[in-house]
Protein backbone atom coordinates (compact mmCIF):
# COMPACT_ATOMS: atom_id res chain seq x y z
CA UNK A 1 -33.98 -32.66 8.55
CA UNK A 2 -31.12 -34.72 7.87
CA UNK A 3 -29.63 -32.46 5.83
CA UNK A 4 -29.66 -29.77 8.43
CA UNK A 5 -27.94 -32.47 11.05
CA UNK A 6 -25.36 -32.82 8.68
CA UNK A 7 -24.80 -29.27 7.94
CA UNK A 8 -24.92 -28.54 11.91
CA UNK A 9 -21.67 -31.54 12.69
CA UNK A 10 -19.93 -30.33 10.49
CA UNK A 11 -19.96 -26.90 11.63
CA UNK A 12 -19.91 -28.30 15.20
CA UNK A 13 -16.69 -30.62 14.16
CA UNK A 14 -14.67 -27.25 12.31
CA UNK A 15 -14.99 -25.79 15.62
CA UNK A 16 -13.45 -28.52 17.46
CA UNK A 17 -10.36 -28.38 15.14
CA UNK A 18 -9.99 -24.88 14.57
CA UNK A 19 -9.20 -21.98 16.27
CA UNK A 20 -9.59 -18.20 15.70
CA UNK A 21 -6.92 -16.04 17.51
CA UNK A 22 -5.36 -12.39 16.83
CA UNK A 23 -1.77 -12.57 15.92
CA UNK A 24 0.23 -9.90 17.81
CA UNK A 25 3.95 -10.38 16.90
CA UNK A 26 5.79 -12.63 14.27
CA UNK A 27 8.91 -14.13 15.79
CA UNK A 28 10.66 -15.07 12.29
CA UNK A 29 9.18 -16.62 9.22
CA UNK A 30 7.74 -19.61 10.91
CA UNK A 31 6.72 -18.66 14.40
CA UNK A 32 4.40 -15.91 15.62
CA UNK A 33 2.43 -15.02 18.99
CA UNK A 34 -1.27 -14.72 19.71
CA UNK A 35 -2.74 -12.25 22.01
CA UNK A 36 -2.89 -14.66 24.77
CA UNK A 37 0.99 -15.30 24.92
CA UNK A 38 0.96 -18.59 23.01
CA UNK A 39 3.88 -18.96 20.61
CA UNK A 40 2.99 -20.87 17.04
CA UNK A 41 5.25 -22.77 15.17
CA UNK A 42 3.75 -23.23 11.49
CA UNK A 43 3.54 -26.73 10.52
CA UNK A 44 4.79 -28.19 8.02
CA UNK A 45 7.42 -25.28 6.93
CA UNK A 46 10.90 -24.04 8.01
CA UNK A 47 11.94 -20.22 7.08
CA UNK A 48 15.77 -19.08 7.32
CA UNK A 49 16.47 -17.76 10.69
CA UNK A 50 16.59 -13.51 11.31
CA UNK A 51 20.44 -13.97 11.14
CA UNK A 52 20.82 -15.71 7.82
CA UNK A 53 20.45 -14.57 4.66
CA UNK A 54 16.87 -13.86 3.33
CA UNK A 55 15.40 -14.38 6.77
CA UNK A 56 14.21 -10.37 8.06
CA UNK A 57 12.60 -10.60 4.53
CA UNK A 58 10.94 -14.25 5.76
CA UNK A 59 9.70 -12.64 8.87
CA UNK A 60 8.61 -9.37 6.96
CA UNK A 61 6.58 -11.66 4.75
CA UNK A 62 4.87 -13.45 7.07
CA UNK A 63 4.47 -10.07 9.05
CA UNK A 64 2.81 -8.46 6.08
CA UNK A 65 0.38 -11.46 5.81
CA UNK A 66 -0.82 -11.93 8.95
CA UNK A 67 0.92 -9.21 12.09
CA UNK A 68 -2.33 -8.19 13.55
CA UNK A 69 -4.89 -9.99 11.80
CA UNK A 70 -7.42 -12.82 13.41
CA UNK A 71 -6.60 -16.14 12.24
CA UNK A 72 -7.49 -19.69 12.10
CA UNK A 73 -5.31 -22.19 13.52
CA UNK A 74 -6.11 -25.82 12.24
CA UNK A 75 -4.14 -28.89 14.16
CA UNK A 76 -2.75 -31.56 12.11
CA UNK A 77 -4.13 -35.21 12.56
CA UNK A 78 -0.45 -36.96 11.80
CA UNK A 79 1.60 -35.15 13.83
CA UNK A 80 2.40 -33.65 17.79
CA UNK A 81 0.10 -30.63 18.94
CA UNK A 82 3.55 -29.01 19.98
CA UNK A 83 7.05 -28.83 19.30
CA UNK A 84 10.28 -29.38 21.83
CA UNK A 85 9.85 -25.77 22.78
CA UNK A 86 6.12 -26.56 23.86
CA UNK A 87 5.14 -23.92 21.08
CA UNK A 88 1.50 -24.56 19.06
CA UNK A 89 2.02 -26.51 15.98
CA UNK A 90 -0.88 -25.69 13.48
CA UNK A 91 -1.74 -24.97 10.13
CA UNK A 92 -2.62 -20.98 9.96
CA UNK A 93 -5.39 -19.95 7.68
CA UNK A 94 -5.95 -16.08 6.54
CA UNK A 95 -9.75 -16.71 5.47
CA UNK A 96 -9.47 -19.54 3.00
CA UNK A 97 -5.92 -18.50 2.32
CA UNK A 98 -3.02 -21.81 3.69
CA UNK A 99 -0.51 -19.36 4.93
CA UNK A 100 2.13 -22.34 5.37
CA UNK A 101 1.15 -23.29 1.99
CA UNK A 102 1.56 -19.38 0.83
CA UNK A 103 4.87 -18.81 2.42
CA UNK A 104 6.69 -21.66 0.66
CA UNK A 105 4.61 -20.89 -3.04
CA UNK A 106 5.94 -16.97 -2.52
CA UNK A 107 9.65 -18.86 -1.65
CA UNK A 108 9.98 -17.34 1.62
CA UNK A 109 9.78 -20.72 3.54
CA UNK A 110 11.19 -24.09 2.89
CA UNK A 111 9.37 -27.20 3.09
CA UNK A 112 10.34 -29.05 6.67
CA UNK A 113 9.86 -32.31 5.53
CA UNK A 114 11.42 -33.95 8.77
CA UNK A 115 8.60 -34.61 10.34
CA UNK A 116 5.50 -36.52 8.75
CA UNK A 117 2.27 -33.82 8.18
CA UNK A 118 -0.63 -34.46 6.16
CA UNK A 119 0.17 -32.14 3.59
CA UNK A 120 3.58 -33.38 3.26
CA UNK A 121 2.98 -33.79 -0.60
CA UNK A 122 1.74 -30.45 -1.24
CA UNK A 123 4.11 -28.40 -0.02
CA UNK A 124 7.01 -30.14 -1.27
CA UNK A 125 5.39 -29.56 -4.81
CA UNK A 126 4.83 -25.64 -3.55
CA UNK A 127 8.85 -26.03 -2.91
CA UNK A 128 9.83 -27.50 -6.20
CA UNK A 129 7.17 -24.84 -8.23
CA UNK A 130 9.19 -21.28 -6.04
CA UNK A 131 12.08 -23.03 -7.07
CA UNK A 132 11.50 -23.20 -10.70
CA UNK A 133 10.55 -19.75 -10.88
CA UNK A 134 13.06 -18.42 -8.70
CA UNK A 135 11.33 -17.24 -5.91
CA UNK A 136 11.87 -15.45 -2.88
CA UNK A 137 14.99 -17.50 -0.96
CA UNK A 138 15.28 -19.40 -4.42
CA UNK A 139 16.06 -15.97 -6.56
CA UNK A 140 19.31 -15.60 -7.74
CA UNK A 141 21.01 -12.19 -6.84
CA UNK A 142 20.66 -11.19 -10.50
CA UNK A 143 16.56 -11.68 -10.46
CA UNK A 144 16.30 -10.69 -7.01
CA UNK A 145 16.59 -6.73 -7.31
CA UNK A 146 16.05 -5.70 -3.62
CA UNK A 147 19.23 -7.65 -2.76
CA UNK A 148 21.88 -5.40 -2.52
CA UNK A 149 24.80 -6.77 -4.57
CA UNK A 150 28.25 -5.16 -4.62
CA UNK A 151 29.53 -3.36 -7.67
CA UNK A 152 32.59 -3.48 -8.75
CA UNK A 153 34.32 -0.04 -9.68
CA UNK A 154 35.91 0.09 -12.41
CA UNK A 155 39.57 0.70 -12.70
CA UNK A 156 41.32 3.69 -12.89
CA UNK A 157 44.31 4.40 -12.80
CA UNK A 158 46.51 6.88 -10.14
CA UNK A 159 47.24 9.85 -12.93
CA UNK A 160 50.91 10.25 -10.63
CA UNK A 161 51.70 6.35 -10.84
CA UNK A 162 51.42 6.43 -14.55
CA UNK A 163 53.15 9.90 -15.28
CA UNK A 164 56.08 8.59 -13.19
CA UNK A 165 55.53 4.70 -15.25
CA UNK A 166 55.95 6.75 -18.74
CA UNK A 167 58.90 8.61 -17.00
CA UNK A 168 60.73 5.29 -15.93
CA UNK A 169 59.92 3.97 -19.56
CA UNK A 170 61.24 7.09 -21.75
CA UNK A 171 64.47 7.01 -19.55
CA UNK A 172 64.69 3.48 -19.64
CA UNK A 173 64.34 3.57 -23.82
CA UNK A 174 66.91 6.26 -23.86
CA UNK A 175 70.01 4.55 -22.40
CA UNK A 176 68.81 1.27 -23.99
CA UNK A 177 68.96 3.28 -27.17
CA UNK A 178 72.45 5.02 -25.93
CA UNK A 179 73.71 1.70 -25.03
CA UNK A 180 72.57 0.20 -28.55
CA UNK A 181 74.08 3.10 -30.40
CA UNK A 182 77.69 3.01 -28.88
């Protein structure tokens, strides 16, 4: 009997704590709205905004994890239930999957260390770990292949510029020759 009680608060307490709602837009790589108009700010994580550099492919990520999918929004114990902009702040879980923790190990999220969170630890090793292996915001233009880097042409030369150049020369080495000969 006991061992049903316990099994029953705990179920009881995950429900207190957790939430599941349908996600039906992502803002940028960090925020997203639920079906009931409530904006979520992801704790614990801080993605590059749409106008910088790598963040449409922060929001993109996040969009392919989550954009119209049910999930599970866990508050943290150690930190505000919202933000200055009186948007949700909460852990977001895809099944069993962290997605906070995910978008910082796939390098499409930093992690926002400014504020204390119970995971603090964790995802600054997630951080450190996409760093090492250079991904996502951490790739270098070299690794990262769907950045779109600028070749250089290579030179070559106007055919009129040199044919005039040679011209120039040849006269030029004939009166220097005239003028040495005299």
């Amino acid at each position: 009997m006991k061992k049903y009680l316990n099994i029953i608060i705990l179920i009881l307490s995950s429900l207190c704590f957790a939430q599941a709602e349908k996600v039906v837009n992502i803002i940028d790589g960090d925020t997203f709205e639920l079906e009931g108009g409530e904006k979520v700010r992801m704790i614990g994580i801080n993605s590059p905004e749409k106008k910088d550099v790598f963040g449409d492919k922060s929001k993109n990520h996040l969009k392919n994890l989550i954009l119209g999918k049910s999930v599970t929004l866990k508050a943290d114990n150690i930190c505000s239930d919202r933000d200055r902009y009186q948007r949700l702040l909460r852990y977001v879980y895809l099944d069993e999957i962290d997605v906070n923790l995910k978008m910082i190990e796939d390098g499409y999220a930093f992690a926002y260390l400014t504020y204390k969170f119970s995971k603090s630890q964790q995802y600054k090793d997630a951080q450190l770990n996409s760093q090492e292996n250079n991904l996502g915001i951490w790739a270098s233009p070299s690794k990262d292949k769907t950045e779109t880097t600028k070749k250089r042409e290579p030179f070559r030369p106007n055919r009129k510029l040199v044919i005039i150049g040679l011209a120039v020369i040849v006269i030029f080495s004939i009166g220097l020759f005239n003028l040495i000969r005299k």
